[in-house]
C-alpha atoms as a PDB file:
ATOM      1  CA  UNK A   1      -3.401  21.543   9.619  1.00  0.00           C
ATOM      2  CA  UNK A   2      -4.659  18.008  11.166  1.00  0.00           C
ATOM      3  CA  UNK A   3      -3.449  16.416  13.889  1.00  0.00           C
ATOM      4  CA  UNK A   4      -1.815  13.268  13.682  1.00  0.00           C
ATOM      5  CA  UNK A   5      -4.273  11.957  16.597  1.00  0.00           C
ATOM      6  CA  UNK A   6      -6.975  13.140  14.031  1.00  0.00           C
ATOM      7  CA  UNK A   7      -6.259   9.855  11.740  1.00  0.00           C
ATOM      8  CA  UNK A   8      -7.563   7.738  14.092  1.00  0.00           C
ATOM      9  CA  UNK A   9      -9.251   4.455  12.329  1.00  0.00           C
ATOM     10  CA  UNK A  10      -6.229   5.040   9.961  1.00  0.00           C
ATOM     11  CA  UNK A  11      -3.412   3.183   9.021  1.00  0.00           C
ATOM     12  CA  UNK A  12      -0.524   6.332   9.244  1.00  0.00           C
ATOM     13  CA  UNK A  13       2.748   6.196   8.149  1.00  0.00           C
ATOM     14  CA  UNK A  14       4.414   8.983   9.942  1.00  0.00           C
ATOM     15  CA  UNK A  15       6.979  10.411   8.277  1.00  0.00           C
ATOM     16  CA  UNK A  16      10.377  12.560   9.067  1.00  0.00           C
ATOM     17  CA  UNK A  17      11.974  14.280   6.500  1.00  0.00           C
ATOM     18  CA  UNK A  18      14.298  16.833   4.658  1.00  0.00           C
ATOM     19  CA  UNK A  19      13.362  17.551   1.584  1.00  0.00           C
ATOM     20  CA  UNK A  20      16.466  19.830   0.876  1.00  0.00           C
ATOM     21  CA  UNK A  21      18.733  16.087   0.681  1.00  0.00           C
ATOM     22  CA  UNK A  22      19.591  14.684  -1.906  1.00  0.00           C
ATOM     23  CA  UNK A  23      17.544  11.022  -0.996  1.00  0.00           C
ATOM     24  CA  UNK A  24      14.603  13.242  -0.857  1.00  0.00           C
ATOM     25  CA  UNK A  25      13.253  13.149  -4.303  1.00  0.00           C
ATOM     26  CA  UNK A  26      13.673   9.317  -4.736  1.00  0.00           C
ATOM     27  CA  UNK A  27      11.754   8.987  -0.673  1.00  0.00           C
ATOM     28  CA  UNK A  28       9.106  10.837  -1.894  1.00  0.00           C
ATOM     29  CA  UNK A  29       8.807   8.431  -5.248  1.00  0.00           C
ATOM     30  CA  UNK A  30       8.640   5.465  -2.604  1.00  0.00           C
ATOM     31  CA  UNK A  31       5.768   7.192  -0.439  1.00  0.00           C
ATOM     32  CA  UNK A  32       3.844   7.782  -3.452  1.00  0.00           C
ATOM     33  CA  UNK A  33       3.561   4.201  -4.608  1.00  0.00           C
ATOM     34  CA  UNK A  34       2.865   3.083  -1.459  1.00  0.00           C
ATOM     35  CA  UNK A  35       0.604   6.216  -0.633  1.00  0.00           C
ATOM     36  CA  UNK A  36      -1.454   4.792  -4.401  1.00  0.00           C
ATOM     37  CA  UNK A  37      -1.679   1.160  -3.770  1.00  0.00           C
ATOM     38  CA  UNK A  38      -2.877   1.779  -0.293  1.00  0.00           C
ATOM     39  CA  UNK A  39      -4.336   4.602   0.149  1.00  0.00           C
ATOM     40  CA  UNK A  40      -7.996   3.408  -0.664  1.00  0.00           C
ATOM     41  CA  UNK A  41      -7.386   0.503   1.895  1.00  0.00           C
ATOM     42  CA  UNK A  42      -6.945   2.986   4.500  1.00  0.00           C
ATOM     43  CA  UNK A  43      -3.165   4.091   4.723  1.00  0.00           C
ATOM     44  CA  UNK A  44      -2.695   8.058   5.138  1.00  0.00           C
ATOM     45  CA  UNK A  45       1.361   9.596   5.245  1.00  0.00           C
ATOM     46  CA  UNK A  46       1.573  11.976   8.028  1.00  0.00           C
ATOM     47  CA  UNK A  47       5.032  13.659   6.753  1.00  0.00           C
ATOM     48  CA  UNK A  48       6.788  15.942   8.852  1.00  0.00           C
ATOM     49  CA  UNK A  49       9.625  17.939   7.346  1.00  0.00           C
ATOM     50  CA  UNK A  50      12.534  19.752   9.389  1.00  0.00           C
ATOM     51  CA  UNK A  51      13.518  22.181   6.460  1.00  0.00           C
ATOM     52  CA  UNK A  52      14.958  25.387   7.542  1.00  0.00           C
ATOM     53  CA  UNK A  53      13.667  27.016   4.036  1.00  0.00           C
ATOM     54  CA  UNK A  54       9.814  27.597   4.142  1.00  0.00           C
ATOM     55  CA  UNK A  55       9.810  28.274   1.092  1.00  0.00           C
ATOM     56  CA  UNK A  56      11.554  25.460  -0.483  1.00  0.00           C
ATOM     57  CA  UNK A  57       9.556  23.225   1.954  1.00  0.00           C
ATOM     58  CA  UNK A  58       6.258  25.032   0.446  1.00  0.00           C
ATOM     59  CA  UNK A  59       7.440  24.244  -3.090  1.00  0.00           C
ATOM     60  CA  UNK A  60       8.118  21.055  -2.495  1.00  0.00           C
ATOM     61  CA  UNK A  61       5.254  19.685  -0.972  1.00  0.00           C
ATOM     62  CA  UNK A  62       2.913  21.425  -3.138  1.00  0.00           C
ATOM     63  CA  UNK A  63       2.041  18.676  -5.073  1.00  0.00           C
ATOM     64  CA  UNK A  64       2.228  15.445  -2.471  1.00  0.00           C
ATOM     65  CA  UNK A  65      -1.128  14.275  -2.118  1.00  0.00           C
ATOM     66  CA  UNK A  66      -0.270  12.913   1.689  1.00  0.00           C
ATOM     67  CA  UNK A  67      -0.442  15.250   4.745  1.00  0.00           C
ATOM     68  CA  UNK A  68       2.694  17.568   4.879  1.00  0.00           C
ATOM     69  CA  UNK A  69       3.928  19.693   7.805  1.00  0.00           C
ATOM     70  CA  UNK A  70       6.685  21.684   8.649  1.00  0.00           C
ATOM     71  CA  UNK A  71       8.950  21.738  12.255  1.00  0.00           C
ATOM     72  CA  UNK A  72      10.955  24.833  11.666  1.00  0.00           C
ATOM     73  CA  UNK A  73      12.683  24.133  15.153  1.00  0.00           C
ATOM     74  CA  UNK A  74      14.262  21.690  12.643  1.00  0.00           C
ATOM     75  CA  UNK A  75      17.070  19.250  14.371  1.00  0.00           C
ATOM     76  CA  UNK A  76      15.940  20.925  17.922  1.00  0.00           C
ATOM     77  CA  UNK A  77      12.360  19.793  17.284  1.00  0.00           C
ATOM     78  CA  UNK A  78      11.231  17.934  20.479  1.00  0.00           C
ATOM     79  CA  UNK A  79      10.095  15.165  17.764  1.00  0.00           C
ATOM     80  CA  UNK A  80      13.640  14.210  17.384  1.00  0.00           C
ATOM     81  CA  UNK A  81      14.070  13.034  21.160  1.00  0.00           C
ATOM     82  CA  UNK A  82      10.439  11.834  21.547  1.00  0.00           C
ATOM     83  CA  UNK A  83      10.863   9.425  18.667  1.00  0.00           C
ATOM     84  CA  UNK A  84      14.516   8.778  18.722  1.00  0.00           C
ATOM     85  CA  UNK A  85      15.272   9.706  15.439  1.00  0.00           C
ATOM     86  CA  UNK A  86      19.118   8.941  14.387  1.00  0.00           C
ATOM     87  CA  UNK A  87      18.683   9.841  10.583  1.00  0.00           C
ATOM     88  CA  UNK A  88      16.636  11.072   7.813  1.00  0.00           C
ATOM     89  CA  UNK A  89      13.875  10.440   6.250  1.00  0.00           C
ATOM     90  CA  UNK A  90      12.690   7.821   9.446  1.00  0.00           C
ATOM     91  CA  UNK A  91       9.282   6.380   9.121  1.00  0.00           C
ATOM     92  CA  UNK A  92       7.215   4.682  11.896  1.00  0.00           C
ATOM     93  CA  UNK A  93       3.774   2.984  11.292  1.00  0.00           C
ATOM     94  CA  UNK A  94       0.465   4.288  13.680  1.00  0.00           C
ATOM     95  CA  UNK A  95      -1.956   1.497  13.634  1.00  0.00           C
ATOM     96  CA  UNK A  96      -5.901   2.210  13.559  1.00  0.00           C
ATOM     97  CA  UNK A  97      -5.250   2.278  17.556  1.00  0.00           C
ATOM     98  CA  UNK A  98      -2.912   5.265  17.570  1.00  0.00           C
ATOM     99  CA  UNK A  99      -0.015   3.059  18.472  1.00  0.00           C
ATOM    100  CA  UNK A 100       2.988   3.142  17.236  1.00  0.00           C
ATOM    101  CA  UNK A 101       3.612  -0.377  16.185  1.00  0.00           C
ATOM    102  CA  UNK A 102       7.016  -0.250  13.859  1.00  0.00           C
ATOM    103  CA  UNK A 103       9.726   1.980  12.846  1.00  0.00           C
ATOM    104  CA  UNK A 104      12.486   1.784   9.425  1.00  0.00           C
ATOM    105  CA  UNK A 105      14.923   3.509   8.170  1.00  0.00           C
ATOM    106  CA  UNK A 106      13.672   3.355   4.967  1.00  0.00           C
ATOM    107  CA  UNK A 107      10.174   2.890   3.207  1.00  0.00           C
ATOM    108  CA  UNK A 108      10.862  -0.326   1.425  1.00  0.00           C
ATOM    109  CA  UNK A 109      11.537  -1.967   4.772  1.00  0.00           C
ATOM    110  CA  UNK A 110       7.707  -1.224   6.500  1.00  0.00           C
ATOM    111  CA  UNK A 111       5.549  -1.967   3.239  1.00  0.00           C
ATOM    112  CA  UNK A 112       5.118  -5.751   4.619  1.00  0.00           C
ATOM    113  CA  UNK A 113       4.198  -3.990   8.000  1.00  0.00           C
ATOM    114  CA  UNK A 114       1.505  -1.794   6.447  1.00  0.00           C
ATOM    115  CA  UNK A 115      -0.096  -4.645   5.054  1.00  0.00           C
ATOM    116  CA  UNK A 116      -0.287  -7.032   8.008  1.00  0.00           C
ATOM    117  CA  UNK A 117      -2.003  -3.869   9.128  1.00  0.00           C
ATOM    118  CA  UNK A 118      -4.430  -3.076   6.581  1.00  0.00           C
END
């Protein structure tokens, strides 16, 4: 598995997520047009899932084409402090510098982000 500090030079959308909920299905539809419009300019998804059920999580992110891990510490990963996160999914933005340089609630609200960044 990479490490997010391995996408260095990269645009990254980092990613928190259930995928057992029911907004999952349509949050992963969103990723994956942004992940196809701008993945050749650099973007990479860096999505980090806090499913209790390996399984399911396995089955589910079989076929996302982005970078998919699992926290099975789940809503007592240290993630959840470190980057304040009040819901799920939560997506920041990692610019080419490693630096976090935006968070949103939901994917529709960062795409002008990503492309100031690009």
């Amino acid at each position: 598995v990479r490490r997010l500090s391995d996408l260095k030079n990269n645009v990254v959308l980092l990613d928190f997520t259930v995928y057992n909920h029911v907004q999952a299905a349509g949050h992963n539809l969103a990723l994956r047009e942004l992940y196809n419009k701008y993945h050749d300019k650099g973007l990479e998804i860096y999505q980090v899932s806090f499913d209790p059920d390996e399984h399911f999580w396995k089955t589910s992110a079989d076929n996302l084409p982005w970078i998919c891990v699992r926290d099975a510490t789940g809503a007592y990963s240290r993630y959840v402090s470190l980057y304040n996160i009040q819901n799920l999914p939560s997506v920041f933005l990692v610019d080419r510098e490693n630096t976090l340089n935006a968070r949103g609630e939901n994917v529709e609200d960062i795409e002008a982000a990503i492309r100031k960044l690009l």
